[in-house]
PDB file of N, CA and C in Angstrom:
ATOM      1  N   UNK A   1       0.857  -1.187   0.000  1.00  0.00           N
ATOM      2  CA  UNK A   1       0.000   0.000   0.000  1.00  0.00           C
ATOM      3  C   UNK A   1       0.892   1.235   0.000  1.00  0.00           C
ATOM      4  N   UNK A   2       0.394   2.546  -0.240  1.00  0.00           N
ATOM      5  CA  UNK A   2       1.121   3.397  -0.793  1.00  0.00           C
ATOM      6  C   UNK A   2       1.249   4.423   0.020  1.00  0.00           C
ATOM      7  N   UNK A   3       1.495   5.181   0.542  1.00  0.00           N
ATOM      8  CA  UNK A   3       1.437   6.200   1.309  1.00  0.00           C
ATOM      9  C   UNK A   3       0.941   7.521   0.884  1.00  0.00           C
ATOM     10  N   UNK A   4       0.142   7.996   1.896  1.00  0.00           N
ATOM     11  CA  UNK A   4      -1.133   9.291   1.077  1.00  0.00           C
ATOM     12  C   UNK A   4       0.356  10.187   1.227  1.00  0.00           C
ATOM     13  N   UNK A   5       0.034  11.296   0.185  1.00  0.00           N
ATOM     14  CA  UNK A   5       1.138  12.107  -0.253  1.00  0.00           C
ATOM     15  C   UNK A   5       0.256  13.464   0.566  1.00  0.00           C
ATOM     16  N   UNK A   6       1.883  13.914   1.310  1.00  0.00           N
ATOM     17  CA  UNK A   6       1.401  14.627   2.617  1.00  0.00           C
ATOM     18  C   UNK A   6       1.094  15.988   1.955  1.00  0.00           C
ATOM     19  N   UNK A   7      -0.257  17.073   2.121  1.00  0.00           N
ATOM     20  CA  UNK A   7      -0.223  17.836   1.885  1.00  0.00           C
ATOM     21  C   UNK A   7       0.382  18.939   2.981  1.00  0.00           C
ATOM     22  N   UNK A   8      -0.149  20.032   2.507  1.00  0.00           N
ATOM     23  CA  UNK A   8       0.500  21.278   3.607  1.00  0.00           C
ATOM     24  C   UNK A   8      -0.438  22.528   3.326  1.00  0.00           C
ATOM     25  N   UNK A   9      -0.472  23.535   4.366  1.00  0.00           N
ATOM     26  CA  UNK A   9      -1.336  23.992   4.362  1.00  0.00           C
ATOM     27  C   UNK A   9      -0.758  25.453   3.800  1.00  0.00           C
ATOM     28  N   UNK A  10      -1.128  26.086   2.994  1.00  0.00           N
ATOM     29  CA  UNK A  10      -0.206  27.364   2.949  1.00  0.00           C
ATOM     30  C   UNK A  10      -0.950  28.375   2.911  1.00  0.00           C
ATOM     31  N   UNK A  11      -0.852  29.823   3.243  1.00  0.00           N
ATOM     32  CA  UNK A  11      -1.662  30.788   3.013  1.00  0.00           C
ATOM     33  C   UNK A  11      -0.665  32.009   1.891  1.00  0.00           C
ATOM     34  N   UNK A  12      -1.964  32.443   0.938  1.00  0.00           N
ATOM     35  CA  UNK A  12      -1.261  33.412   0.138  1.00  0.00           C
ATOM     36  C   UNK A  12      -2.231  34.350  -0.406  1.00  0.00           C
ATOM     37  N   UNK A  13      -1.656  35.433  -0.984  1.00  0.00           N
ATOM     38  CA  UNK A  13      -2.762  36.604  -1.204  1.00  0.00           C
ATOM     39  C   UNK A  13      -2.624  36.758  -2.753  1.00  0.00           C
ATOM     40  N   UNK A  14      -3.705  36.831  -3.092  1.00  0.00           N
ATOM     41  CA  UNK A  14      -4.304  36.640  -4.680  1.00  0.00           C
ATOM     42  C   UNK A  14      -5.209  37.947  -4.596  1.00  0.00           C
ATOM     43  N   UNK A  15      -4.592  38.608  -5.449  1.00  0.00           N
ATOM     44  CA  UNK A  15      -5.999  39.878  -5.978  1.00  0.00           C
ATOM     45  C   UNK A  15      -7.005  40.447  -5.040  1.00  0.00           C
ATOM     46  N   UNK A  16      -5.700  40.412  -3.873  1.00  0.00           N
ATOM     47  CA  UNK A  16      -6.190  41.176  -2.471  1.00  0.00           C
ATOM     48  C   UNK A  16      -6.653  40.361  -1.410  1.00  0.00           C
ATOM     49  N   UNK A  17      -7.061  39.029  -1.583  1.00  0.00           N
ATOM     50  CA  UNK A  17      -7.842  38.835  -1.119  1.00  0.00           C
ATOM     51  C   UNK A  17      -7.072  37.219  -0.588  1.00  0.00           C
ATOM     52  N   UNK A  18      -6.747  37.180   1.139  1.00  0.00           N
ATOM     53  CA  UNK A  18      -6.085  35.508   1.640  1.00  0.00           C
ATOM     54  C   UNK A  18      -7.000  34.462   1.131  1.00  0.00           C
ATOM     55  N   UNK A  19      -5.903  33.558   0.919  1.00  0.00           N
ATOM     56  CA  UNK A  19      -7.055  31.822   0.249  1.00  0.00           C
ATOM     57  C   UNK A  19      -5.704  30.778   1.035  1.00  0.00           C
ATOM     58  N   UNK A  20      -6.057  30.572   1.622  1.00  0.00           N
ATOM     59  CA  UNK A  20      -5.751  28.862   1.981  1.00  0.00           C
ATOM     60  C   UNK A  20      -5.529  27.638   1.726  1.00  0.00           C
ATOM     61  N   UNK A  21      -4.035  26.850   0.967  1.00  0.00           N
ATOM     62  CA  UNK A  21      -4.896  26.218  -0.061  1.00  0.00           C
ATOM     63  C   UNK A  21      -3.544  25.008   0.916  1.00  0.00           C
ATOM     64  N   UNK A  22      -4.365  23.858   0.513  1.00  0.00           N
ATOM     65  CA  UNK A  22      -3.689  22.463   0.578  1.00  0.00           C
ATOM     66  C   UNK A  22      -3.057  22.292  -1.002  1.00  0.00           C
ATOM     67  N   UNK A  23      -1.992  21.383  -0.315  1.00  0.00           N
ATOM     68  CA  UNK A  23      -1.179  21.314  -1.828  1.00  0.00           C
ATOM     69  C   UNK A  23      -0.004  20.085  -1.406  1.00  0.00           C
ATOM     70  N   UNK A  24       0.437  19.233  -2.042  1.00  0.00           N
ATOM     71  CA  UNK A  24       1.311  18.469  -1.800  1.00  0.00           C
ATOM     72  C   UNK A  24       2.795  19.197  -2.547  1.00  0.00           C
ATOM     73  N   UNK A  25       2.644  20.129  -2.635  1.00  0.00           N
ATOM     74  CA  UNK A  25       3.724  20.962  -3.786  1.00  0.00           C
ATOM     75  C   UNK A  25       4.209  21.527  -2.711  1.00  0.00           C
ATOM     76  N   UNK A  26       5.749  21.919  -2.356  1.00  0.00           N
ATOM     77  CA  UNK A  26       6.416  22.822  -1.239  1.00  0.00           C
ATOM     78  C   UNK A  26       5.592  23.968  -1.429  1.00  0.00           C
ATOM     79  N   UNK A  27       5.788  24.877   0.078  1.00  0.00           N
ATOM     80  CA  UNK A  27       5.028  25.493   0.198  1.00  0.00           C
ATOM     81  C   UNK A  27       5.427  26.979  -0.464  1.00  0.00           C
ATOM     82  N   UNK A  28       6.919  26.642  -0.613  1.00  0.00           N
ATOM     83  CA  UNK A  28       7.351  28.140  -1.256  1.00  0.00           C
ATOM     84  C   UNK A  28       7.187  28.123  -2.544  1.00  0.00           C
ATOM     85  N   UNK A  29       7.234  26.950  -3.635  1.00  0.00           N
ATOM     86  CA  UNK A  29       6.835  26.375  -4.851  1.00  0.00           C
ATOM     87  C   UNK A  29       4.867  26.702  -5.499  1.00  0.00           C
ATOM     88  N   UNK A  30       4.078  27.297  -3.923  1.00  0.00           N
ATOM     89  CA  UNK A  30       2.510  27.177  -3.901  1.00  0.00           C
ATOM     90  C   UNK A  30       2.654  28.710  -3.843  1.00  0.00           C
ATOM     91  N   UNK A  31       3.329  29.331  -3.355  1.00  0.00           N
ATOM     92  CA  UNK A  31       3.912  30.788  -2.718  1.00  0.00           C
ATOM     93  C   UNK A  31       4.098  31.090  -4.106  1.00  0.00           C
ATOM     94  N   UNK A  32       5.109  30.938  -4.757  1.00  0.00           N
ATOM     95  CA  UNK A  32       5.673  31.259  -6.043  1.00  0.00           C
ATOM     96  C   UNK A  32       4.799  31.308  -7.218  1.00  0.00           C
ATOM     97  N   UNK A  33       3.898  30.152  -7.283  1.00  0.00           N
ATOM     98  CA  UNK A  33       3.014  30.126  -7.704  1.00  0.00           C
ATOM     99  C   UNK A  33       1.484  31.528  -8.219  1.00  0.00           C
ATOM    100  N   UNK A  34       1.217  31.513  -7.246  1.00  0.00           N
ATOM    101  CA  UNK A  34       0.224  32.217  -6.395  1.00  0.00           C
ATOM    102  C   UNK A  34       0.777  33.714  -6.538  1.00  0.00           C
ATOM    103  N   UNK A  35       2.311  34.238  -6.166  1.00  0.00           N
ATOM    104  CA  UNK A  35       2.352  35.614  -6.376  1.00  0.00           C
ATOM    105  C   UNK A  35       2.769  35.616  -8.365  1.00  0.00           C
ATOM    106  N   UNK A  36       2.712  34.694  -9.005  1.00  0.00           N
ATOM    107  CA  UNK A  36       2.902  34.743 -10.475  1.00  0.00           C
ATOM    108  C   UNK A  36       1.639  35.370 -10.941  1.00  0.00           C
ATOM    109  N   UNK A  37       0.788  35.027 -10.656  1.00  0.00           N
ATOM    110  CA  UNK A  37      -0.697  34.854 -10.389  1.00  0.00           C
ATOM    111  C   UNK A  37      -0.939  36.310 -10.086  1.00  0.00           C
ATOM    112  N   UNK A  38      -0.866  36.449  -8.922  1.00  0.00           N
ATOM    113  CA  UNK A  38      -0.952  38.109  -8.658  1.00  0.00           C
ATOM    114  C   UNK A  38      -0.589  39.033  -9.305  1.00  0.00           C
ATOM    115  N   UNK A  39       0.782  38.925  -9.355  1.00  0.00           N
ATOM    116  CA  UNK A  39       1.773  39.757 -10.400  1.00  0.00           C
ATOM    117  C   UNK A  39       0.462  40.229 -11.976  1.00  0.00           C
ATOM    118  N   UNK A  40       0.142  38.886 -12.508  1.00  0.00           N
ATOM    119  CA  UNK A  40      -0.726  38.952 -13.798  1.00  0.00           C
ATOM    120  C   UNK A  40      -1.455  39.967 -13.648  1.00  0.00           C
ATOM    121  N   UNK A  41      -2.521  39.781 -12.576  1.00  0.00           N
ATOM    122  CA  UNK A  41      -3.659  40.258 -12.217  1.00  0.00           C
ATOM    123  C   UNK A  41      -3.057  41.859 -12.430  1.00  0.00           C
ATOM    124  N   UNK A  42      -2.175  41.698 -10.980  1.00  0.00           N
ATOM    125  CA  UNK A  42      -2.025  43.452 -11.151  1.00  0.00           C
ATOM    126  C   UNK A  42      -1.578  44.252 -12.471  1.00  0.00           C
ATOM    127  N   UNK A  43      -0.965  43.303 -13.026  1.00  0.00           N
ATOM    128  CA  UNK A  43      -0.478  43.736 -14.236  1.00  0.00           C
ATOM    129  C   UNK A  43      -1.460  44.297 -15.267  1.00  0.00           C
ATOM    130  N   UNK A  44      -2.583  43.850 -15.386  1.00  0.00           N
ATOM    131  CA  UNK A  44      -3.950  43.493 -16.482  1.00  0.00           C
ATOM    132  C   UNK A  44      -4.896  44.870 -15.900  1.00  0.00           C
ATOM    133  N   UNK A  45      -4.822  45.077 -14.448  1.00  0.00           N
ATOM    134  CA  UNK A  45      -6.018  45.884 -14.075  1.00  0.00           C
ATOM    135  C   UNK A  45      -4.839  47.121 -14.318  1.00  0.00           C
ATOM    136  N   UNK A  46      -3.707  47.103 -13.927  1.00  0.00           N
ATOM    137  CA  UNK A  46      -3.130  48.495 -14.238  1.00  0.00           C
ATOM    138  C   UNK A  46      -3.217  49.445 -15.635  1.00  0.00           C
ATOM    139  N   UNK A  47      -3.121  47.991 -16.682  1.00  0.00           N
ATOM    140  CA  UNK A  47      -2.468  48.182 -17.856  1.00  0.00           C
ATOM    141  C   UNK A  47      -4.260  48.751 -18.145  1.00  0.00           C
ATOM    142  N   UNK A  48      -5.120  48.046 -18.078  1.00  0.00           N
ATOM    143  CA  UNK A  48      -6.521  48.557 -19.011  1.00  0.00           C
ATOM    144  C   UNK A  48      -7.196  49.249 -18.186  1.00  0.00           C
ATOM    145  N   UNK A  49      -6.948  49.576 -16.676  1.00  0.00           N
ATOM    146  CA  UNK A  49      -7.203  50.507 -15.999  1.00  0.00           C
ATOM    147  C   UNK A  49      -8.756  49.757 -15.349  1.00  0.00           C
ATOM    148  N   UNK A  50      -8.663  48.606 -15.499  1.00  0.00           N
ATOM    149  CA  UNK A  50     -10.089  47.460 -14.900  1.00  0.00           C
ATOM    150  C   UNK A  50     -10.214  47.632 -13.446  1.00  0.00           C
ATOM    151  N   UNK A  51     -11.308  47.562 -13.188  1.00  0.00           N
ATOM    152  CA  UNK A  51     -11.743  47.656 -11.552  1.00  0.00           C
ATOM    153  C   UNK A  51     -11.909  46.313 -11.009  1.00  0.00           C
ATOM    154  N   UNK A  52     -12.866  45.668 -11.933  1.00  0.00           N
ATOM    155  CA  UNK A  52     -13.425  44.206 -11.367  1.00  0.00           C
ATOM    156  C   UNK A  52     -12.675  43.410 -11.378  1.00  0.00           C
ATOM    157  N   UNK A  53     -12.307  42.901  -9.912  1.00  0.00           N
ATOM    158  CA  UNK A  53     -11.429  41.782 -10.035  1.00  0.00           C
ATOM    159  C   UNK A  53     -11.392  40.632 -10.664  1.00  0.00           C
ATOM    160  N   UNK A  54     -12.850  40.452 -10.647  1.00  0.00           N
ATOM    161  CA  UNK A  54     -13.080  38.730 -11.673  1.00  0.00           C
ATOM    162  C   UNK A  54     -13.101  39.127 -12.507  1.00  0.00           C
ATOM    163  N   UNK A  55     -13.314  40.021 -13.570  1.00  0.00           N
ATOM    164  CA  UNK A  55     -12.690  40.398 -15.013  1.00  0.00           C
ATOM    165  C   UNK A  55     -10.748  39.941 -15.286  1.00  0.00           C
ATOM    166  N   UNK A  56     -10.421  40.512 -14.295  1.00  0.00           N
ATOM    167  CA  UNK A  56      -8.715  40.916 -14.200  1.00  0.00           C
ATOM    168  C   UNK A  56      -8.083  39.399 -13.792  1.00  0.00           C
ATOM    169  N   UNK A  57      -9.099  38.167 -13.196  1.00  0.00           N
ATOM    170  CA  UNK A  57      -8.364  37.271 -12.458  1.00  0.00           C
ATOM    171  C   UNK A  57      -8.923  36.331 -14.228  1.00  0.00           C
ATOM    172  N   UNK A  58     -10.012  36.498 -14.929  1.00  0.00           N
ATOM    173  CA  UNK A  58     -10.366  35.645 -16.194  1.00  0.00           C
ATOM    174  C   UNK A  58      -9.308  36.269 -17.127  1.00  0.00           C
ATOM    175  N   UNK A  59      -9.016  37.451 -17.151  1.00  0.00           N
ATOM    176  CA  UNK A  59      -7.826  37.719 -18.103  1.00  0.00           C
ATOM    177  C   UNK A  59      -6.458  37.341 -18.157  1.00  0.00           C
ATOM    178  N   UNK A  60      -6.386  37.065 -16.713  1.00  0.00           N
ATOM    179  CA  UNK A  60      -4.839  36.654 -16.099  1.00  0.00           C
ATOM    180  C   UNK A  60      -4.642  35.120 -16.225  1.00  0.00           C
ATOM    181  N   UNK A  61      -5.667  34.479 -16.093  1.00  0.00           N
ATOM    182  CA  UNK A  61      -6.150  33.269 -16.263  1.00  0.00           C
ATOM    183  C   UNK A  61      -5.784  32.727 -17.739  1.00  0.00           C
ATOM    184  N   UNK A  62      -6.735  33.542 -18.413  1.00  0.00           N
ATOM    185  CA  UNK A  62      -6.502  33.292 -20.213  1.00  0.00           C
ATOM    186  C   UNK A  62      -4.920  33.346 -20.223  1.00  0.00           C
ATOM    187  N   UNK A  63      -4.271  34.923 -19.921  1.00  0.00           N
ATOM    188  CA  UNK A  63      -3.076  34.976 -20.728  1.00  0.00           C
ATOM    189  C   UNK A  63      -2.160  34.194 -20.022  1.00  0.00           C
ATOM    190  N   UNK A  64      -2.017  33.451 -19.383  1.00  0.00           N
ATOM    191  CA  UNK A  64      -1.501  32.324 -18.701  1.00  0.00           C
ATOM    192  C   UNK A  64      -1.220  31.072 -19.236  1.00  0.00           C
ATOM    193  N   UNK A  65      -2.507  30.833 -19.367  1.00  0.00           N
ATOM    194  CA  UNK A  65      -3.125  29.681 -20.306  1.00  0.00           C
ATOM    195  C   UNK A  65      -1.913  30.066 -21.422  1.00  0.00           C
ATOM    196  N   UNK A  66      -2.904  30.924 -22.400  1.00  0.00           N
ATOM    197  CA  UNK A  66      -2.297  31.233 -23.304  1.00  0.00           C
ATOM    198  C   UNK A  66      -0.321  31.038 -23.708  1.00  0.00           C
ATOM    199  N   UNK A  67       0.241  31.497 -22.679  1.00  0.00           N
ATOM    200  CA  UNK A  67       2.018  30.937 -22.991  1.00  0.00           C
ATOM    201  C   UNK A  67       2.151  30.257 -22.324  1.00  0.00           C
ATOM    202  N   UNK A  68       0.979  29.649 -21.454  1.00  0.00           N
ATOM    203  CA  UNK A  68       1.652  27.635 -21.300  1.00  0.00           C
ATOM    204  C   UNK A  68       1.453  26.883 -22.783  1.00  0.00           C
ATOM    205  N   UNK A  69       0.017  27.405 -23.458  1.00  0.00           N
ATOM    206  CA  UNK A  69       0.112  26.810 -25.404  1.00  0.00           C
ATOM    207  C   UNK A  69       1.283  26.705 -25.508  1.00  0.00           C
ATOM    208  N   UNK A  70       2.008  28.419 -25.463  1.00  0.00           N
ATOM    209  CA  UNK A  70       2.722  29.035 -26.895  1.00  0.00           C
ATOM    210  C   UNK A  70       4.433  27.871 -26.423  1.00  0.00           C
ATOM    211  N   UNK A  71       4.410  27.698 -25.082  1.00  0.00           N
ATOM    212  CA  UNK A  71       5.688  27.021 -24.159  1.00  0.00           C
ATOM    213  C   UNK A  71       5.720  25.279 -24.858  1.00  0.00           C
ATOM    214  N   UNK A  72       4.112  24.685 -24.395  1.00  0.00           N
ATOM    215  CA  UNK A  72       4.122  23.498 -24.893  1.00  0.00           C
ATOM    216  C   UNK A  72       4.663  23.199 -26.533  1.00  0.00           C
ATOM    217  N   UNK A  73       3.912  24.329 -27.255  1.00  0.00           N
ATOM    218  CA  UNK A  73       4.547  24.275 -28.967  1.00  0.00           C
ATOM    219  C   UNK A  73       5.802  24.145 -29.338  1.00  0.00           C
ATOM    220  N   UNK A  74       6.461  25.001 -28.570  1.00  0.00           N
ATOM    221  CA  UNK A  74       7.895  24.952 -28.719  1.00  0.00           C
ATOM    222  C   UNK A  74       8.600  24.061 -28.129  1.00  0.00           C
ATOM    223  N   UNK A  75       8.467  23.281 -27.087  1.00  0.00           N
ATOM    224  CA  UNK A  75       8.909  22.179 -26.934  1.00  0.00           C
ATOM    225  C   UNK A  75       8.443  20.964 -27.476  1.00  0.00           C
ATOM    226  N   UNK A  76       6.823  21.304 -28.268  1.00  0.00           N
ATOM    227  CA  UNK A  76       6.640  19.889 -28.891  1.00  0.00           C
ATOM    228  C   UNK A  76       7.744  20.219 -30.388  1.00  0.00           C
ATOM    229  N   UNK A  77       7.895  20.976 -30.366  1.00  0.00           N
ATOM    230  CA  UNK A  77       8.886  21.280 -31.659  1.00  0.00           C
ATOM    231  C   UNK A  77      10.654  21.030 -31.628  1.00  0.00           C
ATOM    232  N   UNK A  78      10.621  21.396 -30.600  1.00  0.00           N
ATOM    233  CA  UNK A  78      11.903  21.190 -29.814  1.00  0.00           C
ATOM    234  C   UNK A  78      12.580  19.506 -30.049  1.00  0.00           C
ATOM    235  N   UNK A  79      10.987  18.820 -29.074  1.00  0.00           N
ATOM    236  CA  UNK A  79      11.228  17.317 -29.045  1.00  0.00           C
ATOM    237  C   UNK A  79      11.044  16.732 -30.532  1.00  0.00           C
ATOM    238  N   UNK A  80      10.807  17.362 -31.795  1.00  0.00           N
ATOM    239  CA  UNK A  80      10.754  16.598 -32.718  1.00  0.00           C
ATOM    240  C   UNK A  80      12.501  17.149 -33.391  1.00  0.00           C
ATOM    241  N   UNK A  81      12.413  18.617 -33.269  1.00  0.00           N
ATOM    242  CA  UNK A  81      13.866  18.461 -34.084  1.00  0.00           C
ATOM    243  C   UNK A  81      14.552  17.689 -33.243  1.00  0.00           C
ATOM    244  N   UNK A  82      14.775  17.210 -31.823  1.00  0.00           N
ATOM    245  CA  UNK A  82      15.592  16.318 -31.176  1.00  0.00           C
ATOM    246  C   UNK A  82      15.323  14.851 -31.500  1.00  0.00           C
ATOM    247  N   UNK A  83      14.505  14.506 -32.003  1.00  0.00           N
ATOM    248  CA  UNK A  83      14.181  12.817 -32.218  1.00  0.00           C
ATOM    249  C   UNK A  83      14.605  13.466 -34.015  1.00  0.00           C
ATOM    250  N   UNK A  84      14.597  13.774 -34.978  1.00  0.00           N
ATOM    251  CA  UNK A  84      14.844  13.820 -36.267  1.00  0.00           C
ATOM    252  C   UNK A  84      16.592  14.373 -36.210  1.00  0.00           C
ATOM    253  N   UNK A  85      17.285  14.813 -35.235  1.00  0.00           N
ATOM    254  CA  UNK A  85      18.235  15.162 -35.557  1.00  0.00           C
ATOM    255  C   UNK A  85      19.203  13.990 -35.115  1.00  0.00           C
ATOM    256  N   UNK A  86      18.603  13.215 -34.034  1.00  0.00           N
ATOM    257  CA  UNK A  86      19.504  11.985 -33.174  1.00  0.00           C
ATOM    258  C   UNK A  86      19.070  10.711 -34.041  1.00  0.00           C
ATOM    259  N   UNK A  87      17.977  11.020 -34.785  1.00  0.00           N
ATOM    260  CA  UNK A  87      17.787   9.492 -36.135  1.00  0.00           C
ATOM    261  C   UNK A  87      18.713   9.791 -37.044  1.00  0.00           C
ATOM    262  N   UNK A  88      18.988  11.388 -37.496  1.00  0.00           N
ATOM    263  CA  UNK A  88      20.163  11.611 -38.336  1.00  0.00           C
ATOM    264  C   UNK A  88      21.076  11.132 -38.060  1.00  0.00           C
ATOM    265  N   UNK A  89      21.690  11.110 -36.868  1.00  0.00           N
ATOM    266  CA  UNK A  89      22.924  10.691 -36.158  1.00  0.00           C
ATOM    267  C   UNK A  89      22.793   9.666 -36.145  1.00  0.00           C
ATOM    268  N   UNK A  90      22.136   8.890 -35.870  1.00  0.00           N
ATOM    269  CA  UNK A  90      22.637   7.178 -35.876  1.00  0.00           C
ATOM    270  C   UNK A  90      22.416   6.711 -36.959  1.00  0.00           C
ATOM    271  N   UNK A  91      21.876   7.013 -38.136  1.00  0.00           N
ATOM    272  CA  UNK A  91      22.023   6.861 -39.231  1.00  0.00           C
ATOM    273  C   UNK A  91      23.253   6.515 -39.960  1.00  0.00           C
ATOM    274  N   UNK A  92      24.399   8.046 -39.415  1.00  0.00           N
ATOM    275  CA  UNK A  92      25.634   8.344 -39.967  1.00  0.00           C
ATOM    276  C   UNK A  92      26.000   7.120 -39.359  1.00  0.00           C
ATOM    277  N   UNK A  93      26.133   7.039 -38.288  1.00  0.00           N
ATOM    278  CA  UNK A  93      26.979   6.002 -37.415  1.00  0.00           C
ATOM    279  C   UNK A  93      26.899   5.002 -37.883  1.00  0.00           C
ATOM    280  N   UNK A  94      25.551   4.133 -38.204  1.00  0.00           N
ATOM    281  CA  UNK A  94      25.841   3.077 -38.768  1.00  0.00           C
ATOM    282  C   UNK A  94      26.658   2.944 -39.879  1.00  0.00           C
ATOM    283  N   UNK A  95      26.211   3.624 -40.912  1.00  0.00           N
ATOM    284  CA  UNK A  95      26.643   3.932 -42.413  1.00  0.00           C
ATOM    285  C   UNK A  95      28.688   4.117 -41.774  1.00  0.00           C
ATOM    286  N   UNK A  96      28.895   4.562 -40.666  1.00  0.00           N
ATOM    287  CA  UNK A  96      30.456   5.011 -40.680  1.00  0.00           C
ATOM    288  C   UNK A  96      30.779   2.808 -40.133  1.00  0.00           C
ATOM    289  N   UNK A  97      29.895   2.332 -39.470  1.00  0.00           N
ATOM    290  CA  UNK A  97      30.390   1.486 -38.769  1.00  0.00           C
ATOM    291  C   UNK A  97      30.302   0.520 -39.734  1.00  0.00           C
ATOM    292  N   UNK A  98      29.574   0.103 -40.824  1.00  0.00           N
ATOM    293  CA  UNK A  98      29.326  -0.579 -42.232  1.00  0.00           C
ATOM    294  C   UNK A  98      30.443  -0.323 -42.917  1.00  0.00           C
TER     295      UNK A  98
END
């Protein structure tokens, strides 16, 4: 049997406002997290001059989202020139070891 994976309790401030959250993730890793998060927010209500926080926390949300896409693309791109460039290579190798 497996052992329940210990959470922890952390507190952090999001768009003004303390939240409490359990997390099996270190707590400075939930911290780090969470003020990335903030950072957005404040960033979004400064920049368009927005009041409503749940406007500013769905925008921060999206553009988040949004360059985890643009992050995943480039590493799914990444991992293909790395599998097409290391088939190149053993290619040669054989062809040198023939």
């Amino acid at each position: 049997m497996s052992d329940p994976v210990e959470k922890r309790t952390v507190t952090v401030r999001i768009a003004g406002e303390e939240h409490v959250l359990r997390s099996s993730a270190d707590p400075e890793y939930t911290r780090s997290c969470a003020e990335h998060l903030d950072a957005r927010i404040r960033e979004i209500r400064e920049l368009s001059g927005m009041v409503e926080n749940h406007r500013a926390v769905i925008l921060a949300a999206l553009s988040i989202t949004d360059r985890y896409f643009q992050v995943q693309e480039e590493l799914d791109q990444l991992r293909k020139e790395v599998i097409s460039r290391s088939t190149n290579l053993v290619k040669r190798i054989e062809e040198e070891v023939e």
